[in-house]
N, C-alpha and C. Protein backbone atom coordinates (compact mmCIF):
# COMPACT_ATOMS: atom_id res chain seq x y z
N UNK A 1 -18.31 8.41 -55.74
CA UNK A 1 -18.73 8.45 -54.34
C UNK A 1 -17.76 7.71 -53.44
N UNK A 2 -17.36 6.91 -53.93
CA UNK A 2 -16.23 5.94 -53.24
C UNK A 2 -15.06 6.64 -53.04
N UNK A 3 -14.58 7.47 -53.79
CA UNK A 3 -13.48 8.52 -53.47
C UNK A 3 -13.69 9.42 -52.45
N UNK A 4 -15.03 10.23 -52.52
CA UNK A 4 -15.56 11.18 -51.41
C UNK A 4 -15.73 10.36 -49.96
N UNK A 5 -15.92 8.99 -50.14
CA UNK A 5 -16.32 8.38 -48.64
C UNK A 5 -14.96 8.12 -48.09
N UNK A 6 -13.73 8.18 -48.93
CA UNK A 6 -12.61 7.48 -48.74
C UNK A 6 -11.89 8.87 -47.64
N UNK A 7 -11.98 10.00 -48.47
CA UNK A 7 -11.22 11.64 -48.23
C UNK A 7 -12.54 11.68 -46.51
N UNK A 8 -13.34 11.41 -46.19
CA UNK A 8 -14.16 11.96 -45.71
C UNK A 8 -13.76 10.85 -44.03
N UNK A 9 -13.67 9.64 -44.22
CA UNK A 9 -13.56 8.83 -43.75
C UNK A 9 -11.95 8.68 -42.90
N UNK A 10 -11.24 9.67 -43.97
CA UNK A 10 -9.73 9.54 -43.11
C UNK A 10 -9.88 11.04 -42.46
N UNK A 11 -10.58 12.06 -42.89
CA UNK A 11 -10.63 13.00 -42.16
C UNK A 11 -10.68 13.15 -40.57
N UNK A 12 -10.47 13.50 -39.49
CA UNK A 12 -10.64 13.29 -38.12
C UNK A 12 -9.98 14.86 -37.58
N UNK A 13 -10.38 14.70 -36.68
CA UNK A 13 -10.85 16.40 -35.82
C UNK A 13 -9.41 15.82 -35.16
N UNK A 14 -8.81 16.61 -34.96
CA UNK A 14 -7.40 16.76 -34.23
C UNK A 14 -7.99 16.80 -32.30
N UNK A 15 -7.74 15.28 -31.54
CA UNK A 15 -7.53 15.67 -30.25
C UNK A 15 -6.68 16.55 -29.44
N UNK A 16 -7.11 17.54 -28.80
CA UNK A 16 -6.49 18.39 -28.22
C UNK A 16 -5.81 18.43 -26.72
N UNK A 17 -4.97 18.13 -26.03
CA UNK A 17 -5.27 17.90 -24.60
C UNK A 17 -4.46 18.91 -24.14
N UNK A 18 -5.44 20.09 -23.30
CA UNK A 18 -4.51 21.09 -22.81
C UNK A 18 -4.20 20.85 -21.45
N UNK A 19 -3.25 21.51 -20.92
CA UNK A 19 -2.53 21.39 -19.48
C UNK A 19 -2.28 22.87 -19.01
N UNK A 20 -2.80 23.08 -17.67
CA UNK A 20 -1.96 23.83 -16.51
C UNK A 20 -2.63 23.59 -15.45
N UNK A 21 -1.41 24.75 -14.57
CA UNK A 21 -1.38 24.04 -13.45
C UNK A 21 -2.89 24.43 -12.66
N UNK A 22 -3.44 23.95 -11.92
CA UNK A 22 -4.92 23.38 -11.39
C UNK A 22 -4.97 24.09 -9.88
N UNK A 23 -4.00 23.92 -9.09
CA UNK A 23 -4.03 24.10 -8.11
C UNK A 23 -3.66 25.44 -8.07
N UNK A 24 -1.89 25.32 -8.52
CA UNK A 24 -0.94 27.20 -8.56
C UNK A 24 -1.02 27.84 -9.58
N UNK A 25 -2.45 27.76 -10.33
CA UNK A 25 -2.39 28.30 -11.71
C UNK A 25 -3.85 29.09 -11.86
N UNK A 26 -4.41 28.72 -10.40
CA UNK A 26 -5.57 29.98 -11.15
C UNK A 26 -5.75 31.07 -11.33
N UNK A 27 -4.97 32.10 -11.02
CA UNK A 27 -4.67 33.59 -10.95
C UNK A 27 -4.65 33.69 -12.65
N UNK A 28 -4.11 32.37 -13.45
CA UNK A 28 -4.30 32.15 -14.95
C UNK A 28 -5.30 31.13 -15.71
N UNK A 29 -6.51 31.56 -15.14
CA UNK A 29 -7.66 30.99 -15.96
C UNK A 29 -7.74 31.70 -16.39
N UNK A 30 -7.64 33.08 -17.08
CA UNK A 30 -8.36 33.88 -18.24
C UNK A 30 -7.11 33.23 -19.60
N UNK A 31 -5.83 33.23 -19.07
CA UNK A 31 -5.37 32.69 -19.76
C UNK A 31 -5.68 31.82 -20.46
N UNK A 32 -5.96 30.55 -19.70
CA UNK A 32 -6.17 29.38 -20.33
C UNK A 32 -7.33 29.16 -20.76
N UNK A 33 -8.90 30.33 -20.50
CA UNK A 33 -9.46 30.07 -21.36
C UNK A 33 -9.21 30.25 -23.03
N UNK A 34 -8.30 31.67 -23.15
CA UNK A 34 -7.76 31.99 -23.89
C UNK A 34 -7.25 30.95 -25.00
N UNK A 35 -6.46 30.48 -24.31
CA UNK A 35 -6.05 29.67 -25.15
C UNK A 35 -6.47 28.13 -25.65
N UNK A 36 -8.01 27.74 -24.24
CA UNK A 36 -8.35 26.96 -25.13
C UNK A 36 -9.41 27.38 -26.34
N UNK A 37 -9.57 28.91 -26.46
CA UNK A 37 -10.34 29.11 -27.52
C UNK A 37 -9.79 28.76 -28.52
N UNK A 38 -8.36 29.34 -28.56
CA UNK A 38 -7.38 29.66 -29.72
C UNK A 38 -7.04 27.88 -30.13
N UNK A 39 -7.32 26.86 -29.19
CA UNK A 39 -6.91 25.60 -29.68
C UNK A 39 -8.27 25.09 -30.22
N UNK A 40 -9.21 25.32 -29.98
CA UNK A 40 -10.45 24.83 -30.72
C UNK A 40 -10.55 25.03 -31.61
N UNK A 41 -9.43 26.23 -32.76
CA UNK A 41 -9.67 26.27 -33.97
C UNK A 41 -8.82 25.19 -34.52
N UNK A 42 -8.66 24.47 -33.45
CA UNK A 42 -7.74 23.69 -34.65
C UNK A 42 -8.24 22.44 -34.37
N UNK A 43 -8.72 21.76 -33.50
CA UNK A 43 -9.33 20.26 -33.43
C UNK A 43 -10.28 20.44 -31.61
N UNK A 44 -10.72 19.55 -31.22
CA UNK A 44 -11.69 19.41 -29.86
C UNK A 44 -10.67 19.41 -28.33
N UNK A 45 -10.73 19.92 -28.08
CA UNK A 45 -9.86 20.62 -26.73
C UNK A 45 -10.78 19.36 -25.57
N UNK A 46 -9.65 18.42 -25.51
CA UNK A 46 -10.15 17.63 -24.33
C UNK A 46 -10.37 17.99 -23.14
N UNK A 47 -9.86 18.81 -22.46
CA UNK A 47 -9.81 19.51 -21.31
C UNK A 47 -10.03 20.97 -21.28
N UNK A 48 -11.15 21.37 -21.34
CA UNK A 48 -11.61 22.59 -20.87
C UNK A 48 -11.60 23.04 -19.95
N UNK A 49 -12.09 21.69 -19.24
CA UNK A 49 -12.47 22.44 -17.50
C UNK A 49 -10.93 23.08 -16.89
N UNK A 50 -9.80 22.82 -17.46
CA UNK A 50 -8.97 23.37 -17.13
C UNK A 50 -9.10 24.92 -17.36
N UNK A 51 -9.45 25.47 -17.86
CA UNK A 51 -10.38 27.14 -18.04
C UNK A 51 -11.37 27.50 -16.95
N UNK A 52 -12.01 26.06 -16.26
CA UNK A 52 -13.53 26.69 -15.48
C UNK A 52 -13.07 27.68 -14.34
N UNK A 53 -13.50 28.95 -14.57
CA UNK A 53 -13.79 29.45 -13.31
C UNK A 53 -14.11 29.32 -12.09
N UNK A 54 -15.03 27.97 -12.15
CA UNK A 54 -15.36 27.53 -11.17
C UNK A 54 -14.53 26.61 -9.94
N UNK A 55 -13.45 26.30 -10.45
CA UNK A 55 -12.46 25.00 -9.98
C UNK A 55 -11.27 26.48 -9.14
N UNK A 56 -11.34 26.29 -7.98
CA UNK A 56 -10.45 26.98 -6.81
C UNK A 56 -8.90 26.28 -6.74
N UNK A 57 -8.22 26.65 -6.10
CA UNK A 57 -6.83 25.93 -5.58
C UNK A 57 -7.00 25.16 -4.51
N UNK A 58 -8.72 25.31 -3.84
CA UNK A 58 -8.57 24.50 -2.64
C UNK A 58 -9.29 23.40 -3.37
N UNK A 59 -10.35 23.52 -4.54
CA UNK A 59 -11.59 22.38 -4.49
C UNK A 59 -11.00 21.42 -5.93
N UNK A 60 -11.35 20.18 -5.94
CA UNK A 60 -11.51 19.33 -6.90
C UNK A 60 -12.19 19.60 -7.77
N UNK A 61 -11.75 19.52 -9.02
CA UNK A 61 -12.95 19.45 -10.21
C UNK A 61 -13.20 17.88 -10.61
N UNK A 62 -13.09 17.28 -10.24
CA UNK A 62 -13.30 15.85 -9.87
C UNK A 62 -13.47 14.76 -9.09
N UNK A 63 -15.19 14.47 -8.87
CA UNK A 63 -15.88 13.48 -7.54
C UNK A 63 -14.84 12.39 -7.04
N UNK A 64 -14.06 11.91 -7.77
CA UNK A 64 -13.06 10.75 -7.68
C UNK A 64 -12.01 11.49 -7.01
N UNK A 65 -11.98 12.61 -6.50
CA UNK A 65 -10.42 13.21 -5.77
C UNK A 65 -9.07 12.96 -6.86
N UNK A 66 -7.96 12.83 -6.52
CA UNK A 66 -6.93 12.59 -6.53
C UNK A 66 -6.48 11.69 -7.99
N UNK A 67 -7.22 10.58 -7.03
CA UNK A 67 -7.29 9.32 -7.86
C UNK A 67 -8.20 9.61 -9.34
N UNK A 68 -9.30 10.05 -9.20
CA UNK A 68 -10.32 10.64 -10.34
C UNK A 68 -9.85 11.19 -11.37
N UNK A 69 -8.97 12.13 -11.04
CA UNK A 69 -8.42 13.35 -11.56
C UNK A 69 -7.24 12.85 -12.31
N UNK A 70 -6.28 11.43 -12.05
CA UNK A 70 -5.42 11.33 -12.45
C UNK A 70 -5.82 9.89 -13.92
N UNK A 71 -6.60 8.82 -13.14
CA UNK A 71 -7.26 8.45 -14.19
C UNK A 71 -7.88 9.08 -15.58
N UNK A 72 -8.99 9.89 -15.08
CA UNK A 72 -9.26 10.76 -16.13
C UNK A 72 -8.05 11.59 -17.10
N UNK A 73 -7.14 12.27 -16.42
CA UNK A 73 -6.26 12.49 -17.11
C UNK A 73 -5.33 11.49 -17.98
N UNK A 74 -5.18 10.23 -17.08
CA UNK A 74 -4.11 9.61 -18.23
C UNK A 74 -5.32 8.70 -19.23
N UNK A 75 -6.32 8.50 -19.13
CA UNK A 75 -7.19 8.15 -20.29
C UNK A 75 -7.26 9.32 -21.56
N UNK A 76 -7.84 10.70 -21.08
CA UNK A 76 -7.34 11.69 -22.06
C UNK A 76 -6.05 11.82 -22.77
N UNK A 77 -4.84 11.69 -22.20
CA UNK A 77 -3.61 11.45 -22.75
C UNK A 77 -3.39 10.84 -23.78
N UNK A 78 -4.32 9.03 -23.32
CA UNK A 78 -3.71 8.54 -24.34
C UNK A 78 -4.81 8.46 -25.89
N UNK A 79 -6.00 9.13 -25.48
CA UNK A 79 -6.39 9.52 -26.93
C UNK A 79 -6.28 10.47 -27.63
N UNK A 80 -5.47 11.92 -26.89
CA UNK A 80 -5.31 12.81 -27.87
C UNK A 80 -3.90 12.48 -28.50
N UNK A 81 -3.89 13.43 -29.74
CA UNK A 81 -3.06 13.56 -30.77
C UNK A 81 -1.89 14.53 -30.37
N UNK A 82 -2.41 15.57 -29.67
CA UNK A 82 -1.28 16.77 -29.41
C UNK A 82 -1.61 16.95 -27.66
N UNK A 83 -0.56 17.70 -26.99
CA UNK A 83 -0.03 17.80 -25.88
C UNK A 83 0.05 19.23 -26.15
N UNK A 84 -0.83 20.31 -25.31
CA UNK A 84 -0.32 21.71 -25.01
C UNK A 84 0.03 22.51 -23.61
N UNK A 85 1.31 22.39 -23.43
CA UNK A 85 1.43 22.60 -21.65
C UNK A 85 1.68 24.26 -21.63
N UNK A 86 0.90 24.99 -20.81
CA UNK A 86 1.18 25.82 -20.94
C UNK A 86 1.70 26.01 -18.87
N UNK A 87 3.16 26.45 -19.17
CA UNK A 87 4.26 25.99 -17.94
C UNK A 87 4.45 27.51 -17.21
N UNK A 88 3.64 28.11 -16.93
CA UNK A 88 4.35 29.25 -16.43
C UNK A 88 4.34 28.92 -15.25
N UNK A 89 3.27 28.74 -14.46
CA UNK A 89 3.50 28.23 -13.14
C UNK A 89 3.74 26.73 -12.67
N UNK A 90 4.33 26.65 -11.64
CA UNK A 90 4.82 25.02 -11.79
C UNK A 90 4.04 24.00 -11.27
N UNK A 91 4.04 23.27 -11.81
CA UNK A 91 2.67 22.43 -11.33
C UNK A 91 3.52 20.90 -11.31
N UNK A 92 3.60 19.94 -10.40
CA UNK A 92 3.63 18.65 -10.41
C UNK A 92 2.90 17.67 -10.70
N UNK A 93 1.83 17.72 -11.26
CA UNK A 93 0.81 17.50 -12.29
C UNK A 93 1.08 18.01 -13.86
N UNK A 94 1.04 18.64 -14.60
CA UNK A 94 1.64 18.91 -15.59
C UNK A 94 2.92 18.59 -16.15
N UNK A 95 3.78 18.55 -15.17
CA UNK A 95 5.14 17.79 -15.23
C UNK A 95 4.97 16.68 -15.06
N UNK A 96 4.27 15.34 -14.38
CA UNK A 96 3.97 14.27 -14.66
C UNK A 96 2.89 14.27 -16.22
N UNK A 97 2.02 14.48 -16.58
CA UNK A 97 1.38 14.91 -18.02
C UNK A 97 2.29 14.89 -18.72
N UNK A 98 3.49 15.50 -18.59
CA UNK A 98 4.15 15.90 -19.70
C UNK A 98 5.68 14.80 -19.95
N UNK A 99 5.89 14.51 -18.91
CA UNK A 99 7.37 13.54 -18.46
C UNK A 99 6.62 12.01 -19.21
C-alpha cells in the first residue's frame, strides 16, 4: 500500500494556462474553444473563459478591470506547468504573458 500511496501521491493533473488575444481575438473564440477542449485532454485548462462567448472586444471579463485581469493572470502563470499561446492575432497582453 505504501508503494500505491507513493505512485498516487506524485501523480498531479498537468496545469494548463491558455492565452489569446481578448480584445483582437474574438472573431477566434470557436477557435479557442477548440483548443481548450483539445488541452483538457491533457491536464485542467486554467483559463477557459478565454473561449467564453460571452466576453466582447468592448467588455471585461473581469469586475477588477484592467488591474483584475492582470493580477488574476499573473497568479495563474505562476501556478501552471505549461504556457499555450495561441498568436495569430496580436495581442499586447499575450505578449506580456508570454515575454
Amino acid at each position: 500500500l505504501d508503494s500505491l500511496h507513493l505512485e498516487t501521491t506524485q501523480y498531479r493533473v498537468m496545469l494548463i494556462y491558455f492565452c489569446g488575444s481578448m480584445r483582437a481575438g474574438r472573431q477566434d473564440v470557436d477557435l479557442y474553444q477548440t483548443l481548450c477542449d483539445k488541452l483538457g485532454k491533457y491536464g485542467e485548462v486554467l483559463t477557459p473563459f478565454v473561449a467564453d462567448k460571452k466576453i466582447t472586444h468592448l467588455g471585461s471579463e473581469h469586475e477588477g478591470g484592467d488591474k483584475g485581469i492582470h493580477d488574476r493572470d499573473v497568479e495563474l502563470l505562476q501556478k501552471c506547468n505549461v504556457v499555450v499561446a495561441e498568436v495569430t492575432q496580436p495581442s499586447l497582453g499575450v505578449g506580456y504573458e508570454i515575454g
